[in-house]
Protein backbone atom coordinates (compact mmCIF):
# COMPACT_ATOMS: atom_id res chain seq x y z
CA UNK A 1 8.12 28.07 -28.03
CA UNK A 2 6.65 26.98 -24.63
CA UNK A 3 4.93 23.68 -24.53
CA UNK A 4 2.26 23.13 -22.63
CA UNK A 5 3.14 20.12 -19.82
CA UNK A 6 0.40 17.24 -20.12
CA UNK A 7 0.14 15.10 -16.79
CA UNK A 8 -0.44 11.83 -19.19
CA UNK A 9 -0.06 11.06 -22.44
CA UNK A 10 -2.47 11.95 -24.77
CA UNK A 11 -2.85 9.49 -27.86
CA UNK A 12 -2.36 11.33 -31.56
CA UNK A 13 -4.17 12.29 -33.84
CA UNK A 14 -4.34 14.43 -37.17
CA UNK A 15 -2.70 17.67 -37.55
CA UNK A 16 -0.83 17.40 -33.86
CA UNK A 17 1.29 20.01 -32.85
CA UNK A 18 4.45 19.99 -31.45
CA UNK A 19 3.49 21.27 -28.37
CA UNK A 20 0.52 18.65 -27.85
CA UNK A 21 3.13 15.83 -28.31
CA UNK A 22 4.76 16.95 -24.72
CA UNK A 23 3.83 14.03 -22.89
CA UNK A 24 4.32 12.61 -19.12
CA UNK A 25 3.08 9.72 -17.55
CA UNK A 26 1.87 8.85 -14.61
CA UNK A 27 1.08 5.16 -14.68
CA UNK A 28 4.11 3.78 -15.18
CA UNK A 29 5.60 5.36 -11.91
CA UNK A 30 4.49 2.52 -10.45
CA UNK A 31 6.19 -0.15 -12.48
CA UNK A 32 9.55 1.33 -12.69
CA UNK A 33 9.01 0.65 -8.99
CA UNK A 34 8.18 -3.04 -8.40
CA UNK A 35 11.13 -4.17 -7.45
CA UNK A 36 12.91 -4.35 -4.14
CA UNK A 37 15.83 -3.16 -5.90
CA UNK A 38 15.01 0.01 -7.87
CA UNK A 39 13.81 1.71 -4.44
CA UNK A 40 13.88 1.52 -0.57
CA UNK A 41 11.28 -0.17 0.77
CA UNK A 42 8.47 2.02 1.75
CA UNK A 43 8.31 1.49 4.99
CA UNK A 44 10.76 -0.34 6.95
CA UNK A 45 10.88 -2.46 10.34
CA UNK A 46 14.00 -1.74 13.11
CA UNK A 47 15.20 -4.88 14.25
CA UNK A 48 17.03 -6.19 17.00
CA UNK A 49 20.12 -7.38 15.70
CA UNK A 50 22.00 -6.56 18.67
CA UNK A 51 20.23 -8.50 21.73
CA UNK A 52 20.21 -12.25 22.59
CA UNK A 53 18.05 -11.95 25.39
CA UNK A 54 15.13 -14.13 24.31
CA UNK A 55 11.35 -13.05 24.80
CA UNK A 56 8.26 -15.63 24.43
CA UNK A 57 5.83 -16.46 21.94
CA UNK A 58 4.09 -14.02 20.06
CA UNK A 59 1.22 -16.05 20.31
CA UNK A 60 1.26 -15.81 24.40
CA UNK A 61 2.30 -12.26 25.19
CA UNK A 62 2.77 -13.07 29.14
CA UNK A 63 0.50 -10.72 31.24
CA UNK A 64 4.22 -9.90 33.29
CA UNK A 65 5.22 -7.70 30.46
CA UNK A 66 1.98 -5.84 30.44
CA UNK A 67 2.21 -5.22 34.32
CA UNK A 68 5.54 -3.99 33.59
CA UNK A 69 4.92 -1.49 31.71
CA UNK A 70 2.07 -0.43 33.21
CA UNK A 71 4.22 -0.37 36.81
CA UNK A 72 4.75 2.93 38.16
CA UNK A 73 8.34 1.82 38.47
CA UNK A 74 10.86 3.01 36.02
CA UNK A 75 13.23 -0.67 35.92
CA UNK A 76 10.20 -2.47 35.35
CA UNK A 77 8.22 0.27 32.87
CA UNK A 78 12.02 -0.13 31.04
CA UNK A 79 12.41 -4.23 30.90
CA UNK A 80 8.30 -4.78 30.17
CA UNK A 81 8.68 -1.69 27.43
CA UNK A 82 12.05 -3.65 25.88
CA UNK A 83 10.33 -7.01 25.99
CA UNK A 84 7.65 -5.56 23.84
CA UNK A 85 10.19 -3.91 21.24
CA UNK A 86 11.59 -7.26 20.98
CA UNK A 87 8.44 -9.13 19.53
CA UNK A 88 7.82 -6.60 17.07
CA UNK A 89 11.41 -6.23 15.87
CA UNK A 90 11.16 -10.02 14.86
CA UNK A 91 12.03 -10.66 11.40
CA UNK A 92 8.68 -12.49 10.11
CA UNK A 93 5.17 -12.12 11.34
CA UNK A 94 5.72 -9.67 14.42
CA UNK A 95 2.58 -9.46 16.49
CA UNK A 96 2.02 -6.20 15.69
CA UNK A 97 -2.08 -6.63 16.31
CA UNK A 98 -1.01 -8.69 19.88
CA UNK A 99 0.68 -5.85 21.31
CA UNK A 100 -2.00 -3.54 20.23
CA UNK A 101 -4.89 -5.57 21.84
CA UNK A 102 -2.54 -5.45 24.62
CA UNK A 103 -3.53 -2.05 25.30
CA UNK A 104 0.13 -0.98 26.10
CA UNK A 105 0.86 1.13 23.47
CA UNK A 106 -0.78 4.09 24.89
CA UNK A 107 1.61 3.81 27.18
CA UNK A 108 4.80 3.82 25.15
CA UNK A 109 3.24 7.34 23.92
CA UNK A 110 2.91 8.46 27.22
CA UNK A 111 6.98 7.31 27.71
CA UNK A 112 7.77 9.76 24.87
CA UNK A 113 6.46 12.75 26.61
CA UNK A 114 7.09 12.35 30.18
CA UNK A 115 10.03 10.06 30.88
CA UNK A 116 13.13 11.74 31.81
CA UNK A 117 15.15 8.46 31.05
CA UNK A 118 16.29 8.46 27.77
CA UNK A 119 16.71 4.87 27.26
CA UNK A 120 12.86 4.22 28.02
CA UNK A 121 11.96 7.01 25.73
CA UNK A 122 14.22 4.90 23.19
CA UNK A 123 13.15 2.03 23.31
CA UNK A 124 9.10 3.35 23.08
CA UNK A 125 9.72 4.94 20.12
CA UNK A 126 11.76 2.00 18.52
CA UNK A 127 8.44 0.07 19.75
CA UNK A 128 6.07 2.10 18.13
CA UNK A 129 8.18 2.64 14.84
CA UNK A 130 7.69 -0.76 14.16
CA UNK A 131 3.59 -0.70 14.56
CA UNK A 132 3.90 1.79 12.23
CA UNK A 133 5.88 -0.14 9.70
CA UNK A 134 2.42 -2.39 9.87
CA UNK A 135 -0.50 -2.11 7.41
CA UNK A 136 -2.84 0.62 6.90
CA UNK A 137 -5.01 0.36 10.26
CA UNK A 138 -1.83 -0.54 12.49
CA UNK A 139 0.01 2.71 11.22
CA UNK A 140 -3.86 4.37 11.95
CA UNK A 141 -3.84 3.12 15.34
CA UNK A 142 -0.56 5.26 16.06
CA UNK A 143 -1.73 8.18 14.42
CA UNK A 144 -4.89 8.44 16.24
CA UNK A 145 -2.91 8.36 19.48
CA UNK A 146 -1.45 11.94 17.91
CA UNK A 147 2.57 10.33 17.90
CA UNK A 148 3.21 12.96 14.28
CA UNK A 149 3.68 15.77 16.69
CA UNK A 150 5.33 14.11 19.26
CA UNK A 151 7.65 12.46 16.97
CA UNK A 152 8.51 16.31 15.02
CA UNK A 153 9.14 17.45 18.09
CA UNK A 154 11.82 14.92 19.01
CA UNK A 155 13.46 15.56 15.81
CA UNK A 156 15.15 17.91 17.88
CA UNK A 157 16.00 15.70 20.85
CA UNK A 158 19.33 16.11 22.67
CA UNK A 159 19.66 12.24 21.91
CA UNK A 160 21.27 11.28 18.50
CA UNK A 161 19.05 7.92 18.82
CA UNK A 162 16.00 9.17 19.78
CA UNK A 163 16.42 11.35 16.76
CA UNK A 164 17.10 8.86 14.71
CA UNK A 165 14.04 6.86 16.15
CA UNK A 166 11.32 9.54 15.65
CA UNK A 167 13.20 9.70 11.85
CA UNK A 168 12.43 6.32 11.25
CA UNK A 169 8.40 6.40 12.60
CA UNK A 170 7.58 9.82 10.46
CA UNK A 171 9.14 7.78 7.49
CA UNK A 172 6.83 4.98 8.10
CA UNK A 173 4.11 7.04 8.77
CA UNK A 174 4.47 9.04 5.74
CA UNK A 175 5.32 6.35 3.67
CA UNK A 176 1.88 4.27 4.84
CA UNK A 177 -0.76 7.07 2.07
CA UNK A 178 -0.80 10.15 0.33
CA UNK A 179 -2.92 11.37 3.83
CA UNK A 180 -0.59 10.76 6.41
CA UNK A 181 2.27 12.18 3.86
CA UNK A 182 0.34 15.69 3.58
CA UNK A 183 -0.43 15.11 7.48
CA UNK A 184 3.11 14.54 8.67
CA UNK A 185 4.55 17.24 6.33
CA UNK A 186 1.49 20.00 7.88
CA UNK A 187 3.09 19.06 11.29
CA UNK A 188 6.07 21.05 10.54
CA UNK A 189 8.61 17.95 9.43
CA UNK A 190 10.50 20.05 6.59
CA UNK A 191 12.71 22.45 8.54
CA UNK A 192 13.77 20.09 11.63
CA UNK A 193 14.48 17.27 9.29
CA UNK A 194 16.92 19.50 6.79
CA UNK A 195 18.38 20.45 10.13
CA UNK A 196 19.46 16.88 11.30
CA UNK A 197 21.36 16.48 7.06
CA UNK A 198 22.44 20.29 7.88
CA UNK A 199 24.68 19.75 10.66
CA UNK A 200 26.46 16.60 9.16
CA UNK A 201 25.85 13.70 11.31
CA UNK A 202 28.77 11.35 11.54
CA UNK A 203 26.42 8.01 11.89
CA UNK A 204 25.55 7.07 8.57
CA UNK A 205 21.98 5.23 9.73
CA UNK A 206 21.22 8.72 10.64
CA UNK A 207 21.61 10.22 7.13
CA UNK A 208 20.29 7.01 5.32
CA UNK A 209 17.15 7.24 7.37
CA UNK A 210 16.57 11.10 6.74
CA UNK A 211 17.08 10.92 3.36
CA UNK A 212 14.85 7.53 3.15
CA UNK A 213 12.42 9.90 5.36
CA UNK A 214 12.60 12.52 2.79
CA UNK A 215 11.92 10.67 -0.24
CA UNK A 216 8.62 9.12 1.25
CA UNK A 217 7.45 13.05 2.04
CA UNK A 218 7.83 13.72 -1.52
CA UNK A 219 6.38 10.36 -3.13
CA UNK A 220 2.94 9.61 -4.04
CA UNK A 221 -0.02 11.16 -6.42
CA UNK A 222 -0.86 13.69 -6.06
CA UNK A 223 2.23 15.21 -5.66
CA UNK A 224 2.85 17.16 -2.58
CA UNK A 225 2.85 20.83 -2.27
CA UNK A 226 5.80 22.17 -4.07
CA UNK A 227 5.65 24.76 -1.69
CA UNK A 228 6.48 22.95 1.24
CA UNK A 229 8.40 20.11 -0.14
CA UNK A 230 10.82 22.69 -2.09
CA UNK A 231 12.87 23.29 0.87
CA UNK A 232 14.32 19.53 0.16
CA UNK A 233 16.02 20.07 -3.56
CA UNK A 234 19.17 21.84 -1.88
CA UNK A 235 19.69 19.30 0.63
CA UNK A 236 19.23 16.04 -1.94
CA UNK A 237 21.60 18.15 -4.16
CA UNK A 238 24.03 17.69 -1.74
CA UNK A 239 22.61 14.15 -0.80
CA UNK A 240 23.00 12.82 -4.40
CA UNK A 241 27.03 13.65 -4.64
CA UNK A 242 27.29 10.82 -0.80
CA UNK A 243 29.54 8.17 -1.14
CA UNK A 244 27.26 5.91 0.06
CA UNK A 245 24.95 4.19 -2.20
CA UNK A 246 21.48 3.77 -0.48
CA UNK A 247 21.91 7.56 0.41
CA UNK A 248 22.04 8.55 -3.06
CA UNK A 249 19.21 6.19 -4.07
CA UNK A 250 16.85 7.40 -1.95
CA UNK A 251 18.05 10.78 -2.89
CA UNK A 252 17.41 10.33 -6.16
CA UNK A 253 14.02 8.73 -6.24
CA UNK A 254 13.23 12.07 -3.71
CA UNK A 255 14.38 14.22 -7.01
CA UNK A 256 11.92 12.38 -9.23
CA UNK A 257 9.68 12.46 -6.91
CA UNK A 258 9.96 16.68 -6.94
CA UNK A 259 10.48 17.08 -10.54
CA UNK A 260 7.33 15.25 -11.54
CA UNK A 261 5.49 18.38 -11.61
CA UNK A 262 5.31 21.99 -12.86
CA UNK A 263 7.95 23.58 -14.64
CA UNK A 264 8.57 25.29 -11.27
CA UNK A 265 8.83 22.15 -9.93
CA UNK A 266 11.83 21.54 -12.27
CA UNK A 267 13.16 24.56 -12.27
CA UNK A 268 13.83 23.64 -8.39
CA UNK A 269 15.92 20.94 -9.02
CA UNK A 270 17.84 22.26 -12.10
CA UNK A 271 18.79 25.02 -9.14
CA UNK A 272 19.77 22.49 -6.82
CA UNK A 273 22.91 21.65 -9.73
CA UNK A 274 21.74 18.11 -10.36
CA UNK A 275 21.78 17.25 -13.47
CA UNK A 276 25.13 17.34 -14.17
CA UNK A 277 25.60 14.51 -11.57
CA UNK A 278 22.50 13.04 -12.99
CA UNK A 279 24.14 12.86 -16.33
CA UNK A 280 27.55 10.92 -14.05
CA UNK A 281 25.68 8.76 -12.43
CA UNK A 282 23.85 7.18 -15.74
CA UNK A 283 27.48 7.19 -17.54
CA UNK A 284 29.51 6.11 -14.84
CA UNK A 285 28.34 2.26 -14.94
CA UNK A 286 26.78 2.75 -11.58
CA UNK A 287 23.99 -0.50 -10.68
CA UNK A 288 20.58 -0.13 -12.33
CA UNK A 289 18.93 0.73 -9.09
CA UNK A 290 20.90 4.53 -9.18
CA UNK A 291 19.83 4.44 -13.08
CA UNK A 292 16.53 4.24 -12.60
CA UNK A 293 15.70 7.09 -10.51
CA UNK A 294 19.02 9.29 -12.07
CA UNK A 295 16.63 8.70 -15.60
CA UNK A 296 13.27 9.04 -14.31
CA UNK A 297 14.93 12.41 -12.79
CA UNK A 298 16.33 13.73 -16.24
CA UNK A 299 13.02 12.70 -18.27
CA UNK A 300 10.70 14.42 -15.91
CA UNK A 301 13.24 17.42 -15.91
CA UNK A 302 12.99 17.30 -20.40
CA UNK A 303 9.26 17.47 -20.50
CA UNK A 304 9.36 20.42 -18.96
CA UNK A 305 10.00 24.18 -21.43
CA UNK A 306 12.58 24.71 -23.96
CA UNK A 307 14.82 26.11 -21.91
CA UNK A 308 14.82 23.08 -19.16
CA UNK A 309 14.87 20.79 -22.22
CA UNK A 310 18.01 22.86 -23.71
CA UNK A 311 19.80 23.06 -20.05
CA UNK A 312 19.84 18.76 -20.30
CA UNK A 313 21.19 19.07 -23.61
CA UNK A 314 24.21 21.30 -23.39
CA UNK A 315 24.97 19.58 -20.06
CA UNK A 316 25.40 16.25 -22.36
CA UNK A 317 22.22 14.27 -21.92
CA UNK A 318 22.56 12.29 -25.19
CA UNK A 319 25.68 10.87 -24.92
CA UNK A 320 24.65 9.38 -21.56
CA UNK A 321 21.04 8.14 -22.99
CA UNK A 322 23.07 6.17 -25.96
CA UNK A 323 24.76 3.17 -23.97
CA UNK A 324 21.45 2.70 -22.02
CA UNK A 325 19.21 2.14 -25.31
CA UNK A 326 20.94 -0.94 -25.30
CA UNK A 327 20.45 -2.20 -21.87
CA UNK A 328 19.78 -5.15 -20.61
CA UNK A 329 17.04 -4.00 -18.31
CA UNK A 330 13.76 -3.49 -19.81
CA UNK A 331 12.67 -0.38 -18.39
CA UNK A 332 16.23 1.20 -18.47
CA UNK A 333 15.25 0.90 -22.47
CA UNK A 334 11.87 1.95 -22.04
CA UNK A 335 12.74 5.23 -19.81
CA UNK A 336 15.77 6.14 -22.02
CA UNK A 337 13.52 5.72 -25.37
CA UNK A 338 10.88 8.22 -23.30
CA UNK A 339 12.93 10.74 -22.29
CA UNK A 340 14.24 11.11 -25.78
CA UNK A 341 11.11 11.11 -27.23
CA UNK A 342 10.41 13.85 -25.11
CA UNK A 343 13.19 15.60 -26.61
CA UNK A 344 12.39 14.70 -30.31
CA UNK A 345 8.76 16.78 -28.72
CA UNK A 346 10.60 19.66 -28.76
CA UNK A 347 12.05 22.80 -30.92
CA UNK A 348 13.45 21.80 -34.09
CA UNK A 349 16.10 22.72 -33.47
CA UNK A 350 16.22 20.22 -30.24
CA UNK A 351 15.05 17.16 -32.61
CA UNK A 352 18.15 17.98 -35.05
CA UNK A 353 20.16 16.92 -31.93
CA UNK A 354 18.71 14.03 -31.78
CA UNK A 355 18.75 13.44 -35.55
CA UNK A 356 22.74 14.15 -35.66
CA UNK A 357 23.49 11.44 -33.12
CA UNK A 358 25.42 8.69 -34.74
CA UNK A 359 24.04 6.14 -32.22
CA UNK A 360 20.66 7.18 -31.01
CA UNK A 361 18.64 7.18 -34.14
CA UNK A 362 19.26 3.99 -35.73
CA UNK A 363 19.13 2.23 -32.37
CA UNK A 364 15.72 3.78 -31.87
CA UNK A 365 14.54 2.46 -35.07
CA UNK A 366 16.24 -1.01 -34.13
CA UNK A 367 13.89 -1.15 -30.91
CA UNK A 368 10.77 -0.07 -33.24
CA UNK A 369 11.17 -3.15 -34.55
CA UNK A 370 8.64 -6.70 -33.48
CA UNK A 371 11.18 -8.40 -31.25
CA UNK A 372 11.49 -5.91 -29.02
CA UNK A 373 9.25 -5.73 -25.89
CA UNK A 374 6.20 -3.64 -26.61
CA UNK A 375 6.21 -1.12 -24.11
CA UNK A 376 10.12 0.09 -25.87
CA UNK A 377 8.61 -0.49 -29.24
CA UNK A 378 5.79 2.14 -28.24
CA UNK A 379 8.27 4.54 -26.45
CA UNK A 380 10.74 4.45 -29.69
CA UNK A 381 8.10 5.02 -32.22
CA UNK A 382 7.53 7.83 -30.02
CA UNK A 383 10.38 9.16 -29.92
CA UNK A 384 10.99 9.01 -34.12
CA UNK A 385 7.55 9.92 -35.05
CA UNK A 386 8.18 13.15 -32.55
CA UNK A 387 10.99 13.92 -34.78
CA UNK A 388 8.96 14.19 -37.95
CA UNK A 389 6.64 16.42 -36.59
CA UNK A 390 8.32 19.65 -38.26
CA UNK A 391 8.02 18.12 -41.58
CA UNK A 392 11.17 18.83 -42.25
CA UNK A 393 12.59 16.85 -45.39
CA UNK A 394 16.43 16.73 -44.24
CA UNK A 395 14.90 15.47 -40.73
CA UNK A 396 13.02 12.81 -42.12
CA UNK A 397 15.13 12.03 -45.05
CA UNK A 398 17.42 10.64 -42.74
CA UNK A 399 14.99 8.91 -41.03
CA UNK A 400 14.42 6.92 -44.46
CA UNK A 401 18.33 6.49 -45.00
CA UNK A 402 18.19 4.51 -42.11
CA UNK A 403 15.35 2.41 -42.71
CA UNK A 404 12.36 3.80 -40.60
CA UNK A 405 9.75 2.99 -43.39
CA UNK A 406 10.05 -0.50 -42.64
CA UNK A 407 9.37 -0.08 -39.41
CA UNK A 408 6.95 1.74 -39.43
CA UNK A 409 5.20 -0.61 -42.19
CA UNK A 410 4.82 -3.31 -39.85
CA UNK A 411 3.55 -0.96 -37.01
CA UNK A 412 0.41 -0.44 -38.95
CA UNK A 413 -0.01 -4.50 -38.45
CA UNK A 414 0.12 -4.18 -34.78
CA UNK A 415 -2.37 -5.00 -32.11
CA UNK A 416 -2.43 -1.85 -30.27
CA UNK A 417 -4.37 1.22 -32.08
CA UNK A 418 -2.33 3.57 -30.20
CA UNK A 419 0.91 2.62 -31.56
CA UNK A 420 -0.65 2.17 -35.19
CA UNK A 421 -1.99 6.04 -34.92
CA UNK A 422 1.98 6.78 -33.57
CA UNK A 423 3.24 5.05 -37.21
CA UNK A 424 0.10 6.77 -39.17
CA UNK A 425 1.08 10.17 -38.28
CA UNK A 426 4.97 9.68 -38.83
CA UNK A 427 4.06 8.30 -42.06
CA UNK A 428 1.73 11.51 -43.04
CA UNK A 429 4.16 14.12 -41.70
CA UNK A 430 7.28 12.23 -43.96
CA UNK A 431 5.07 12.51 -47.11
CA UNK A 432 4.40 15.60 -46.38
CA UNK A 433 7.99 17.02 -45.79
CA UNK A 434 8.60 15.54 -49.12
CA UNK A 435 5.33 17.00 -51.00
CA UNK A 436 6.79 20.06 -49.82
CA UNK A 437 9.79 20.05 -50.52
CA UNK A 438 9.04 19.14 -54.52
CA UNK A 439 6.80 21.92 -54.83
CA UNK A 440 5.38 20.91 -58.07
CA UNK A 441 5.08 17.09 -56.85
CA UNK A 442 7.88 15.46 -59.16
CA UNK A 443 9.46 14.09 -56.15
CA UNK A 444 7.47 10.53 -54.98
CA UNK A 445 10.87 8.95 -53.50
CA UNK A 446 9.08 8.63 -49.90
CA UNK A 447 6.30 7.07 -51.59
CA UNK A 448 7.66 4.83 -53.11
CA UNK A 449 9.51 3.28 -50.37
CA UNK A 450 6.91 3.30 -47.89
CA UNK A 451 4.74 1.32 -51.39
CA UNK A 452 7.47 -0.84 -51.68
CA UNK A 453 7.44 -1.52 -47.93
CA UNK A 454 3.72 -3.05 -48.41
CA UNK A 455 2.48 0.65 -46.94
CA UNK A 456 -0.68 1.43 -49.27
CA UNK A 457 -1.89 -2.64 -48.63
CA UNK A 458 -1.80 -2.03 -45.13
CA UNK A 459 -3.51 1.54 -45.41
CA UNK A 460 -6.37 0.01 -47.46
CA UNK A 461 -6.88 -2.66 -44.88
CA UNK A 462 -7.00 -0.30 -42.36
CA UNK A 463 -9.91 1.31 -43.72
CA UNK A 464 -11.78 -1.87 -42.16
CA UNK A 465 -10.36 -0.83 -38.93
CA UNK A 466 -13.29 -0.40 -36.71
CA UNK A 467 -11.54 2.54 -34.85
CA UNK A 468 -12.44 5.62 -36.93
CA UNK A 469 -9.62 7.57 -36.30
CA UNK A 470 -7.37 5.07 -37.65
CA UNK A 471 -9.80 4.58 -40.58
CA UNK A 472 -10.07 8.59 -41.42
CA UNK A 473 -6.14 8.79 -40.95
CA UNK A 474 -5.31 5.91 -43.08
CA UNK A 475 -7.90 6.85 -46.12
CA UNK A 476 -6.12 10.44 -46.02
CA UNK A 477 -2.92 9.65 -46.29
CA UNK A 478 -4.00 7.72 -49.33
CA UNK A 479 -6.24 10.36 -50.56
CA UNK A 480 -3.43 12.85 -50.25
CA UNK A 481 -0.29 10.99 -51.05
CA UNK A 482 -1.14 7.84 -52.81
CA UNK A 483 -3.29 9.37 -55.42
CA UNK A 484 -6.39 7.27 -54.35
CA UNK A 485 -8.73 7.03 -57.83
CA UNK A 486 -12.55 8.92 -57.86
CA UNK A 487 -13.54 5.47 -58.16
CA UNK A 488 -12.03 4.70 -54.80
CA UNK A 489 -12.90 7.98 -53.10
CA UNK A 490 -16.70 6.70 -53.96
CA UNK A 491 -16.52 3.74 -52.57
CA UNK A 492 -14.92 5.03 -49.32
CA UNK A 493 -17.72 6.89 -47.06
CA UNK A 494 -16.92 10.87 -46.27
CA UNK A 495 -16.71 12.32 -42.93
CA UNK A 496 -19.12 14.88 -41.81
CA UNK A 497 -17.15 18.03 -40.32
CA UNK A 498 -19.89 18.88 -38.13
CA UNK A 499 -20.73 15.95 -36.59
CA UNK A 500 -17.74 13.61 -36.63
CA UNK A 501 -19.51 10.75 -38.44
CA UNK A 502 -19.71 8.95 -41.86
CA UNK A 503 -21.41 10.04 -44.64
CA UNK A 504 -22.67 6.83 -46.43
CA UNK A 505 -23.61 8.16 -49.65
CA UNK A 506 -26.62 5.62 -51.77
CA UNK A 507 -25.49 3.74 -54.78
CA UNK A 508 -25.74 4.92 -58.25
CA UNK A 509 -28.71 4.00 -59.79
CA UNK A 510 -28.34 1.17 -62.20
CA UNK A 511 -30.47 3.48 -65.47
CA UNK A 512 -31.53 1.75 -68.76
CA UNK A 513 -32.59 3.46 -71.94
CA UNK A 514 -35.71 1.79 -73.12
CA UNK A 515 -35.74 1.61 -77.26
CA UNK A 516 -39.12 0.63 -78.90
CA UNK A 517 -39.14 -1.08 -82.11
């Protein structure tokens, strides 16, 4: 069966099918990503850890430097260009605006093109790199003064540093909007920049920046063209298995990056042998910031066909999802409860997986319950109500066994209508695996659990709810398997097929029989 792949998730509704419950998201990229921790920082400042030469105020950038560098001698271009580096490689509030009113920074671009000395060339580019670690209209300025193609082309310089310098500005630059990503990547960035990780660099700032440089080219909505950006998913294959732990961040977030797309887009980086080192690096007790992305990775990877879906599974997804239901990070919870719910989305035979687990199933009913945070609540309830979308009765008679009618009880009491319509339609499908499984209807074991569990109060107050779909799905399930009376049914207003709204139907007339005497 081949799903179709939804960009966001779409909230559900009666008669669902499985496909439709194939869900990604999009909003929550950016929280997984608020901390410092869970990703290199977008863009990134050089700073001068090396010099104790001291350089005045920002506040009173002394007319000397600018004369300096605008000298037509090379000593003094080189000492007023390093002066300049030096305020903006300070560690708080460089003057990044005070050097641009300066109106020297033209002139650092004109030092990348036609100095011969390598160190001046350095130390422009180090310069400039840090205006473009800046805000929006700082990283403009640069732009405008067409450094992109100057900086590709030095990707290729005969000079490690320099290199490593113009590295470090297209990462900014690329980092700064989704514009100057597409921008730098149009000037021809891909193939020099797998070069420099090709040949195996032996200074690890190198790699580290590439790969940081990488993962900003491939970040951002919308995604980038897979087209260009697929040349990457060989190289971060390689990237992922570094010994070095910032290398195989970034790497990572770069792979979730790629894989939140088509299911070409996956298929990519299930060819690049990941996942199998995705799986180690979630069950290997490796720091929450390699989680993260390794997870984000392997859920985008499951929402993709069966046969993407099936690769995660016989490479041992599960097992590694169990320990992290439990952790003690919020969103580790919240991703692992997603991905599996976008397994449970799947073929049957893919939700039976799930189903068998002798860990994942009651801990995912343990996090439907009120103490935990919403947002895992709403991901688990997910993730079981996906499971009883086959109707099968062995699938969801476990789910009972285990206690999911309670749950799923008090879900239909919460605040959120999306996560009531979740419990509604796990509710309907379980009766319904159970109506047909007892053919002739003798079989009300379901129902009477879920009535024990205070289920038909809560569906009758929900036909107050002032969200229709909630009130059509509640008065249905009672219709259908709670025997509502003809009484009942009158009292309750009709929808119109046609035109989606109520039918309110007049009240009986109160008649009298008049007798004469």
């Amino acid at each position: 069966m081949n799903r179709e792949k939804q960009t966001q998730r779409k909230g559900l509704k009666s008669g669902l099918s499985a496909e439709e419950h194939r869900r990604k998201r999009e909003d929550s990229m950016n929280e997984i990503r608020k901390s410092k921790n869970s990703e290199a920082l977008q863009k990134k400042r050089m700073m001068n850890v090396s010099s104790t030469t001291s350089v005045d105020s920002p506040t009173s950038i002394q007319q000397i430097y600018i004369d300096q560098v605008n000298s037509n001698e090379e000593a003094q271009q080189l000492e007023g260009t390093i002066a300049f580096r030096k305020l903006l490689s300070m560690e708080k509030n460089p003057p990044i605006d005070g050097v641009i009113q300066s109106g020297v920074v033209p002139r650092f671009v004109q030092f990348l093109t036609h100095s011969v000395n390598t160190k001046l060339r350095f130390e422009s580019a180090w310069a400039i790199t840090n205006i473009a670690s800046g805000n929006t209209v700082q990283t403009e300025y640069v732009v405008k003064l067409g450094v992109v193609p100057i900086f590709v082309h030095l990707l290729a310089d005969g000079d490690e540093e320099i290199r490593e310098q113009a590295t470090w500005a297209l990462g900014n630059i690329a980092g700064d909007s989704v514009a100057y990503r597409n921008y730098t990547l149009d000037s021809n960035i891909v193939a020099p920049l797998v070069h420099i990780l090709q040949v195996g660099s032996q200074k690890m700032s190198v790699i580290r920046n590439a790969t940081w440089t990488i993962s900003n080219l491939c970040r951002g909505k919308p995604t980038a063209k897979f087209e260009v950006i697929a040349p990457f998913a060989p190289v971060l294959g390689r990237l992922i298995h570094h010994h070095d732990l910032e290398v195989i961040i970034d790497a990572t977030w770069a792979l979730s990056y790629i894989s939140d797309g088509t299911d070409s887009n996956i298929q990519a980086v299930i060819d690049s042998n990941v996942v199998p080192r995705l799986i180690q690096l979630l069950e290997q007790h490796f720091p929450h910031n390699v989680q993260t992305p390794a997870l984000r990775t392997l859920g985008n990877i499951v929402t993709g066909n069966d046969q993407q879906t099936s690769y995660c599974l016989e490479k041992g997804i599960l097992p590694a999802l169990k320990p992290l239901l439990g952790s003690s990070k919020k969103n580790i919870r919240k991703e692992a409860a997603w991905t599996i719910s976008n397994i449970t989305a799947g073929t049957k035979e893919q939700a039976q997986q799930v189903i068998d687990s002798d860990y994942i199933l009651p801990k995912l009913i343990e996090l439907m319950g009120a103490n935990s945070d919403f947002d895992v609540r709403k991901e688990a309830a997910y993730a079981i109500s996906n499971a009883t979308t086959w109707k099968n009765y062995k699938q969801c008679q476990k789910l009972m066994q285990l206690g999911v009618a309670d749950k799923l009880s008090d879900l239909l009491i919460a605040k959120d209508n999306k996560i009531i319509l979740i419990a509604l339609e796990a509710i309907d499908n379980i009766l319904s695996s159970e109506a047909s499984f007892s053919k002739d209807g003798s079989a009300a074991q379901f129902a009477a659990t879920f009535e024990e569990k205070d289920v038909i109060d809560r569906l009758e107050a929900l036909q107050d709810h002032e969200t229709e779909d909630i009130y059509v799905k509640a008065l249905k399930i009672l219709e259908q398997h709670f025997g509502a009376s003809d009484e009942d049914e009158n009292l309750a207003p009709s929808v119109n097929a046609a035109t989606g709204t109520f039918n309110f139907q007049a009240p009986k007339q109160n008649t009298h029989t008049t007798f004469n005497f």
